[in-house]
C-alpha atoms as a PDB file:
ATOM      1  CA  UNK A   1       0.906 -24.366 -25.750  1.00  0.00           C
ATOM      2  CA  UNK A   2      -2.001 -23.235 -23.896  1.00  0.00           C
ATOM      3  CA  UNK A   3      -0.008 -21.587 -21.095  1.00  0.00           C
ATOM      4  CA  UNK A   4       1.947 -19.910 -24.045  1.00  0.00           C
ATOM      5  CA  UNK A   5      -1.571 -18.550 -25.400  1.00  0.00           C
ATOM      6  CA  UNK A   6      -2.793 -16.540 -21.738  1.00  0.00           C
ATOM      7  CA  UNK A   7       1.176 -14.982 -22.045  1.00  0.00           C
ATOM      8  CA  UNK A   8       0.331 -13.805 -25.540  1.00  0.00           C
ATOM      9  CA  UNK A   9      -3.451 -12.737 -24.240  1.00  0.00           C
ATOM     10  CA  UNK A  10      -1.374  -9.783 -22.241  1.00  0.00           C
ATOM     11  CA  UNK A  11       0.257  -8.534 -25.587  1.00  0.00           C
ATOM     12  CA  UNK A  12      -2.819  -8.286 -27.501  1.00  0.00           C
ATOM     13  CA  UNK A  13      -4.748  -6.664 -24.578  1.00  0.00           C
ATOM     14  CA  UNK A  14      -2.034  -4.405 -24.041  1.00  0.00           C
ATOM     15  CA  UNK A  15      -2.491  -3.700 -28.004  1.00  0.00           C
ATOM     16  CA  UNK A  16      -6.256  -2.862 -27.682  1.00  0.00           C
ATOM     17  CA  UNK A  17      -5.543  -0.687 -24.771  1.00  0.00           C
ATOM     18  CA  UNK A  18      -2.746   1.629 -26.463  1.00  0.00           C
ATOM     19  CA  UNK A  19      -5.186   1.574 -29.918  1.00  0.00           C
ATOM     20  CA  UNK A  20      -8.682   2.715 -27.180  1.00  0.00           C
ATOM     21  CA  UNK A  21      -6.018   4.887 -25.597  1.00  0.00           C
ATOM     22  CA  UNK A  22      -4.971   6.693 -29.054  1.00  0.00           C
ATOM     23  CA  UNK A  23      -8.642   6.558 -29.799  1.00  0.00           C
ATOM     24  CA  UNK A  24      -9.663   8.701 -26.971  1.00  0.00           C
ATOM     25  CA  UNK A  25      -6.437  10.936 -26.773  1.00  0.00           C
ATOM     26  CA  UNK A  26      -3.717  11.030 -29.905  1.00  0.00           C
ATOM     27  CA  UNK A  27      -1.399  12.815 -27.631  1.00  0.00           C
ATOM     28  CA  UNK A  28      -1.997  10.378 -24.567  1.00  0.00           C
ATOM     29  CA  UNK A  29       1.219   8.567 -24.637  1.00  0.00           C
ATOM     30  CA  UNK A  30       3.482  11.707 -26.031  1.00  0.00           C
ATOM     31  CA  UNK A  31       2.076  13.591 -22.555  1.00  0.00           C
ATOM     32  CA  UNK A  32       2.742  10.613 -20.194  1.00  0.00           C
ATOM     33  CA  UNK A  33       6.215   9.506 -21.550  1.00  0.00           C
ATOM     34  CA  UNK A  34       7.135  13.120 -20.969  1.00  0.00           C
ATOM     35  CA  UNK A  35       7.090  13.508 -16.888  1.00  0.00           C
ATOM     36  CA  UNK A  36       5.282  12.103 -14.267  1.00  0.00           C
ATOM     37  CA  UNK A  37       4.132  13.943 -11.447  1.00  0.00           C
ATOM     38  CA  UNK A  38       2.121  11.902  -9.276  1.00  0.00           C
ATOM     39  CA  UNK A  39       0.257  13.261  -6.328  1.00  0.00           C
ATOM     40  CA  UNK A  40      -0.254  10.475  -4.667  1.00  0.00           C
ATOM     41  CA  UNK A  41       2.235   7.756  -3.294  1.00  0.00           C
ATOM     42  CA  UNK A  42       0.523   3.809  -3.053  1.00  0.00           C
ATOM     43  CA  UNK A  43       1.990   1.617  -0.483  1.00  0.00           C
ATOM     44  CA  UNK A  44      -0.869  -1.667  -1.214  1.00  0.00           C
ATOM     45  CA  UNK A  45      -0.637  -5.367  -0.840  1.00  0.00           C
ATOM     46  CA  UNK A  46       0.736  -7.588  -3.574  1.00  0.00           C
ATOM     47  CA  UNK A  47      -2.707  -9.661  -4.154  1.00  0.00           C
ATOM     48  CA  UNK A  48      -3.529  -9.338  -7.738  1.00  0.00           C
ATOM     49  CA  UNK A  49      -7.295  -8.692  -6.506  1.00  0.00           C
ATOM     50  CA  UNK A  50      -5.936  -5.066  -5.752  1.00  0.00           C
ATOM     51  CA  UNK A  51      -4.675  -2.814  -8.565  1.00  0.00           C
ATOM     52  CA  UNK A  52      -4.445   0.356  -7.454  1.00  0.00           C
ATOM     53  CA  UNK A  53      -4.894   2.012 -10.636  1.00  0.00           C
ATOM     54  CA  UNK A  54      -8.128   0.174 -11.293  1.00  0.00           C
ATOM     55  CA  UNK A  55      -9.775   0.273  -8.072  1.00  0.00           C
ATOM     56  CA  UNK A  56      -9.532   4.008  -7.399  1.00  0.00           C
ATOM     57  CA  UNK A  57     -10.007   5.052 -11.600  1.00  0.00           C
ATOM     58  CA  UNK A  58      -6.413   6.552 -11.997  1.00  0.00           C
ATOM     59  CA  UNK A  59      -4.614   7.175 -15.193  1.00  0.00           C
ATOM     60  CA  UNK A  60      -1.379   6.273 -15.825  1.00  0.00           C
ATOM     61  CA  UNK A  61       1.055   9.242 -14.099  1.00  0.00           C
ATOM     62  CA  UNK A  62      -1.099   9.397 -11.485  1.00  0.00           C
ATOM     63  CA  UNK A  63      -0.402   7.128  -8.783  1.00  0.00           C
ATOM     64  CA  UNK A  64       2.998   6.155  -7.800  1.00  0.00           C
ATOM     65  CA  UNK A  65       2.871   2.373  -6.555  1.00  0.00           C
ATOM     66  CA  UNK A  66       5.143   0.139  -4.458  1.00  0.00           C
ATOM     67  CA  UNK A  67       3.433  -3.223  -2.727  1.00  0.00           C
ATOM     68  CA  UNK A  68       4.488  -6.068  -0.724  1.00  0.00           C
ATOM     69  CA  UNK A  69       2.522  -8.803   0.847  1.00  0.00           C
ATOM     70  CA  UNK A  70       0.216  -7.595   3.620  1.00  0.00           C
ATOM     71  CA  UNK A  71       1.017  -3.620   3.111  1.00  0.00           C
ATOM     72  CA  UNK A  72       3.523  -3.702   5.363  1.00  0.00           C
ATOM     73  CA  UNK A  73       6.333  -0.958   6.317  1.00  0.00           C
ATOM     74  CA  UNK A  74       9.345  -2.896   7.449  1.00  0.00           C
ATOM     75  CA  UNK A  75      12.389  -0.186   8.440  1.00  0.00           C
ATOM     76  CA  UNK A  76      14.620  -2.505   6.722  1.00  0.00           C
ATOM     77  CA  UNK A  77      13.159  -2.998   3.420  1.00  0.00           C
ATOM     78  CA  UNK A  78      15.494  -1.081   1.417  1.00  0.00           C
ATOM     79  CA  UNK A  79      12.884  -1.373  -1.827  1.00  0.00           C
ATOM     80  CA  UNK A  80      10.114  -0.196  -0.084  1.00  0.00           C
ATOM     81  CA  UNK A  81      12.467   2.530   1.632  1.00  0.00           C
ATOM     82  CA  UNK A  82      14.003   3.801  -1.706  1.00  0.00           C
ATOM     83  CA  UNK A  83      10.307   4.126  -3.084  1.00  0.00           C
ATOM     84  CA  UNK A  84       9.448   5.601  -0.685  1.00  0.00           C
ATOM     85  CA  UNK A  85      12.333   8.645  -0.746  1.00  0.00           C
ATOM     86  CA  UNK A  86      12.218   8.490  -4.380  1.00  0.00           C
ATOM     87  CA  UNK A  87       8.102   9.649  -4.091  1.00  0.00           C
ATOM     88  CA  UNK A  88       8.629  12.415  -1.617  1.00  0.00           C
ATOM     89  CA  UNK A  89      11.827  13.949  -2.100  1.00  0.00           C
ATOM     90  CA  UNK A  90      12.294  13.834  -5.656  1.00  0.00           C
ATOM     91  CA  UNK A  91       8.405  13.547  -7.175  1.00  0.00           C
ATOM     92  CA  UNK A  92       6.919  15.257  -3.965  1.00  0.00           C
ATOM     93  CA  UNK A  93       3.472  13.888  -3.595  1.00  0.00           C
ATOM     94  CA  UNK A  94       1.512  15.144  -1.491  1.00  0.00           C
ATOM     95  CA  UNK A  95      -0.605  11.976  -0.286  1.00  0.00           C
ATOM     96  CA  UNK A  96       1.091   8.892   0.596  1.00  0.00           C
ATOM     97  CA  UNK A  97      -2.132   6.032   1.198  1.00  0.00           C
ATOM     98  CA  UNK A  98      -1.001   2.376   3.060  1.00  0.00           C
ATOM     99  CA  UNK A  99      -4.256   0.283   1.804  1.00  0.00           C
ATOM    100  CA  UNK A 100      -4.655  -2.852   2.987  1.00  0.00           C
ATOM    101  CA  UNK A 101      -7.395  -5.554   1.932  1.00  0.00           C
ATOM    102  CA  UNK A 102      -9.768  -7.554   3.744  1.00  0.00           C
ATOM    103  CA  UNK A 103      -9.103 -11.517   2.489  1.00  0.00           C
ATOM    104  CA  UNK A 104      -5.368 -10.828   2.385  1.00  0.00           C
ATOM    105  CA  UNK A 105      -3.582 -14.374   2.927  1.00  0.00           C
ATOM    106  CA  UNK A 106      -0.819 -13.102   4.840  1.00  0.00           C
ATOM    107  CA  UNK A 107      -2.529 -11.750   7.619  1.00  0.00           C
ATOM    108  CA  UNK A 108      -4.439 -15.266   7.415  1.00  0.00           C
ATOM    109  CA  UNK A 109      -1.020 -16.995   7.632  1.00  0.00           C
ATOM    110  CA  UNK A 110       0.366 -14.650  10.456  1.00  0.00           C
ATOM    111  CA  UNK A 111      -3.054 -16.091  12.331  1.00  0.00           C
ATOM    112  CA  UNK A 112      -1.826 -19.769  12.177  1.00  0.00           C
ATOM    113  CA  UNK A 113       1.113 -21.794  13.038  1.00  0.00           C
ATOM    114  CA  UNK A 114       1.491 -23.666   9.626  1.00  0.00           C
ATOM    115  CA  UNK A 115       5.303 -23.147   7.867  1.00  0.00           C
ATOM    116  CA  UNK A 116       5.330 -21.231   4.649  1.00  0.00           C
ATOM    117  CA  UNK A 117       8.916 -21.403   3.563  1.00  0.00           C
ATOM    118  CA  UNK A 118      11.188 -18.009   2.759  1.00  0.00           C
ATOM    119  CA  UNK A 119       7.535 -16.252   3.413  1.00  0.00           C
ATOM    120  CA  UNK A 120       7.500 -16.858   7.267  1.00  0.00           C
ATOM    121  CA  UNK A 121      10.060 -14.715   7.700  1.00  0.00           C
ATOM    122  CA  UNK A 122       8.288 -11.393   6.331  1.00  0.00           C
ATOM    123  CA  UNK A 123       5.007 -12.844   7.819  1.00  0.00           C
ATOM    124  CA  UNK A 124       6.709 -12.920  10.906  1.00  0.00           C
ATOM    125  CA  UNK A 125       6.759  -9.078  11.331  1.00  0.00           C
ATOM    126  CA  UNK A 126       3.266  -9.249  10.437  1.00  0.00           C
ATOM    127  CA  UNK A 127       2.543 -11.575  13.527  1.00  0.00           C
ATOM    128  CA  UNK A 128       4.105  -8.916  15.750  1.00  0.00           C
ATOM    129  CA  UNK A 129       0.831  -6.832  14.774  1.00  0.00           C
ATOM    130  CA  UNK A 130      -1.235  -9.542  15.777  1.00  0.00           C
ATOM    131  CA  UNK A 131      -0.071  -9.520  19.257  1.00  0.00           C
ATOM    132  CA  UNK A 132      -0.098  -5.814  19.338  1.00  0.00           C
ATOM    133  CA  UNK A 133      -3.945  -6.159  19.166  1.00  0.00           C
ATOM    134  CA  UNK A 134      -4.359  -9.168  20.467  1.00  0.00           C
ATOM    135  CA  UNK A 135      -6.646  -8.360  22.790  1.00  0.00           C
ATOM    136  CA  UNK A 136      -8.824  -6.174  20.848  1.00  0.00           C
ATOM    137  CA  UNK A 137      -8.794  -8.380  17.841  1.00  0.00           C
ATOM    138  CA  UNK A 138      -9.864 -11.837  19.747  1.00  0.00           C
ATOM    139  CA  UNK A 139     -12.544  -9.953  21.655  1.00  0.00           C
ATOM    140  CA  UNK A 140     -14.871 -10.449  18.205  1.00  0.00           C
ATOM    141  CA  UNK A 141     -16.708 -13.273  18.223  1.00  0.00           C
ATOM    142  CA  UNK A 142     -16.518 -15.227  14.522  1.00  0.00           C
ATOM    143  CA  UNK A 143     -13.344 -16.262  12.890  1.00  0.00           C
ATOM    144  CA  UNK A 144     -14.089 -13.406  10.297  1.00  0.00           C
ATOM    145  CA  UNK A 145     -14.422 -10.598  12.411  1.00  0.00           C
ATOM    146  CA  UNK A 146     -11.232 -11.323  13.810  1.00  0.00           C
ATOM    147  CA  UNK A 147      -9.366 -11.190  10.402  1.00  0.00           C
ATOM    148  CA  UNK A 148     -11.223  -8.016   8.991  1.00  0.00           C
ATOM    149  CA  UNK A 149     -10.090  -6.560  12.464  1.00  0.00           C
ATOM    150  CA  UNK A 150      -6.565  -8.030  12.098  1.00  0.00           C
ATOM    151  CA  UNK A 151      -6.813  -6.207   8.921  1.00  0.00           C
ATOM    152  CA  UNK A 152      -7.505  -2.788   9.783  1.00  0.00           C
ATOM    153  CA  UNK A 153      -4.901  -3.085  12.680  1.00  0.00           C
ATOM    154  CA  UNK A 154      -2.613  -3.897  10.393  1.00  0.00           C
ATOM    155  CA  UNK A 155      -3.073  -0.699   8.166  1.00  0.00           C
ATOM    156  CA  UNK A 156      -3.169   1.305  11.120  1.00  0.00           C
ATOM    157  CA  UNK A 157       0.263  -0.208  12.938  1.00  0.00           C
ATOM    158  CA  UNK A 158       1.716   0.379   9.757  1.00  0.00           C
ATOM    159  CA  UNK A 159       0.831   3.578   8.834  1.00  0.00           C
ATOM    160  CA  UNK A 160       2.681   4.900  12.335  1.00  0.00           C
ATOM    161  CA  UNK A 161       6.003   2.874  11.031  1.00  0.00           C
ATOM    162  CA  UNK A 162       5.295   4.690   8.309  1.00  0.00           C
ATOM    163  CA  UNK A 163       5.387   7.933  10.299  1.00  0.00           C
ATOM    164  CA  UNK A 164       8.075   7.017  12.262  1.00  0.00           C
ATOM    165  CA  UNK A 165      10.758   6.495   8.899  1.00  0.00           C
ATOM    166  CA  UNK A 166      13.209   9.669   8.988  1.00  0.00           C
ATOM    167  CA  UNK A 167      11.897  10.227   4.963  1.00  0.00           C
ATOM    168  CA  UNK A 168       8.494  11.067   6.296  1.00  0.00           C
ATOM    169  CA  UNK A 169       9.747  13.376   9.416  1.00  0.00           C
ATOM    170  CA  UNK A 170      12.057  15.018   7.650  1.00  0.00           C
ATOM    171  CA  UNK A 171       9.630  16.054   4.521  1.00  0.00           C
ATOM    172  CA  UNK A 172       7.024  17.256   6.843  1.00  0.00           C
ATOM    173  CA  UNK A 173       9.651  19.558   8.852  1.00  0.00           C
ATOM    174  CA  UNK A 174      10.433  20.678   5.535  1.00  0.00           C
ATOM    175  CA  UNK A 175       7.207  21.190   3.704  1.00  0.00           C
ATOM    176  CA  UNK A 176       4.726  20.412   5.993  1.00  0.00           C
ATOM    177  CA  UNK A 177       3.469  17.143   3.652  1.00  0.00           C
ATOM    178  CA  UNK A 178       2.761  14.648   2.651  1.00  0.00           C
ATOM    179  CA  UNK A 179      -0.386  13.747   4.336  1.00  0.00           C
ATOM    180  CA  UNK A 180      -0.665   9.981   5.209  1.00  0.00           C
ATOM    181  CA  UNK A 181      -3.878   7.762   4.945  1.00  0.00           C
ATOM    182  CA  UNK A 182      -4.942   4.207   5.891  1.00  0.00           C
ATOM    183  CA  UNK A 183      -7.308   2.812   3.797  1.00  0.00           C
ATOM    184  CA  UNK A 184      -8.523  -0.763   3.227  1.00  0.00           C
ATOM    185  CA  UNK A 185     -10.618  -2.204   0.115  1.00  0.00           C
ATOM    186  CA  UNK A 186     -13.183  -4.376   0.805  1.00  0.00           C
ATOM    187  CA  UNK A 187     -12.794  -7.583  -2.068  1.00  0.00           C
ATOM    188  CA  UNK A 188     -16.350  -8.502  -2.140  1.00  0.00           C
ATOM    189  CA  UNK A 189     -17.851  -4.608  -2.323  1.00  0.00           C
ATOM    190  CA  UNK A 190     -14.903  -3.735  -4.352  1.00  0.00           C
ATOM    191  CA  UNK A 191     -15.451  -0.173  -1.993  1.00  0.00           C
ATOM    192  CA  UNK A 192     -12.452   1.049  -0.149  1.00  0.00           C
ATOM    193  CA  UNK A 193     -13.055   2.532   3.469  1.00  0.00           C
ATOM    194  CA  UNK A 194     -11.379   5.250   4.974  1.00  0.00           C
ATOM    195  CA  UNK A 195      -9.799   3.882   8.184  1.00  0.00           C
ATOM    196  CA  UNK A 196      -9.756   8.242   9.751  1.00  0.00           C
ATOM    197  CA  UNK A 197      -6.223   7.831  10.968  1.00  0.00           C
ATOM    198  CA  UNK A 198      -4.350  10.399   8.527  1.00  0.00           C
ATOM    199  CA  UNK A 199      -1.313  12.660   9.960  1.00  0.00           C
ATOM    200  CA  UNK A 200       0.710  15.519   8.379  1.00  0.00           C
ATOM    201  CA  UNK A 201       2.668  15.829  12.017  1.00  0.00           C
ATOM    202  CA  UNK A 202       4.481  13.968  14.731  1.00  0.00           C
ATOM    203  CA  UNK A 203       2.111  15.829  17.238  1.00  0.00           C
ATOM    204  CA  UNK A 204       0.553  12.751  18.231  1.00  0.00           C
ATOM    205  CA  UNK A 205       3.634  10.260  17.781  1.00  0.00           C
ATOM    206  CA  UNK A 206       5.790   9.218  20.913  1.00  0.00           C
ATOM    207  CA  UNK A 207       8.993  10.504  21.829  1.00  0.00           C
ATOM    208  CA  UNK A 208      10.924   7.766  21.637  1.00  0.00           C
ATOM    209  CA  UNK A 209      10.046   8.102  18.010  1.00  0.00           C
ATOM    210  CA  UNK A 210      10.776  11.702  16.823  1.00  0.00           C
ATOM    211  CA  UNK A 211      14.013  12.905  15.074  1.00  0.00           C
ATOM    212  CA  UNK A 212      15.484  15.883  16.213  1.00  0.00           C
ATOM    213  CA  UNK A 213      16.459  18.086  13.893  1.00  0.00           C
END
């Protein structure tokens, strides 16, 4: 019964949210059930810590959102793929953000050796990161300075598979955008830091990699 009562918590908040919502705007739902054009594209980590909306002070229409555990771009996830063409070729935002998280417990698990079930397979292409890095990552001293580090590798690794998917290439040969951005949120600031590694271009991306068109 109790369990039963936190289910039925959601409905009433989600009551006293359209009610504040009506409050502040009577046409606030008739204007959002109309269209959405999103500017921005969120590619985020599943951990419930992490709303996107919340954390950067979005409305509803705003932020177009697909996550996965660790923030990871995997050039066989179909969902994350289809999101991904459905937000620039058919919504056209302009931004597309990867943001990790310090904390998250997949990079923690792609650190160890201990069996997850189904889960070790994804966190498996997570541990490929890790050895990437390697180097740079174990050259910090504590435990957690090698995990925020992991971290922000992480973003970064995946932000160039990111820029290497023939959606992205193909929409910047075409319109020259969107810009992507690796971000991570700090848990225990609630902040989120700017990792400087945003592209519009293959300029800087190796050959191997580029499409011709």
């Amino acid at each position: 019964m109790e369990k039963l009562k936190n289910v039925e918590r959601l409905l009433l908040n989600n009551k006293a949210w359209v009610a504040q919502k009506v409050m502040e705007d009577k046409h606030f739902f008739d204007h959002t059930s109309e269209v959405q054009k999103p500017d921005f594209l969120w590619i985020g980590c599943s951990d419930s810590r992490v709303p996107a909306n919340e954390i950067t002070g979005t409305e509803p229409g705003e932020i177009f959102v697909t996550r996965n555990i660790a923030n990871t771009v995997i050039h066989t996830d179909m969902s994350m793929l289809s999101v991904l063409d459905y937000a620039v070729n058919v919504l056209e935002v302009n931004h597309v953000i990867l943001c990790g998280h310090y904390g998250c417990g997949g990079l923690r698990a792609a650190m160890g050796n201990k069996q997850h079930g189904l889960i070790d397979n994804w966190i498996r292409h997570i541990k490929d990161v890790y050895v990437l890095f390697q180097k740079e990552i174990e050259a910090f001293e504590t435990p957690q300075e090698r995990e925020d580090a992991f971290a922000e590798f992480n973003v970064i690794e995946n932000l160039f598979d990111l820029s290497q998917t023939s959606i992205i290439q193909n929409a910047w040969l075409k319109r020259g955008s969107p810009w992507l951005h690796g971000w991570i949120y700090d848990l225990k600031s609630g902040l989120i830091k700017d990792l400087n590694v945003s592209m519009n271009s293959t300029k800087e991306m190796p050959a191997l990699f580029k499409f011709k068109q």
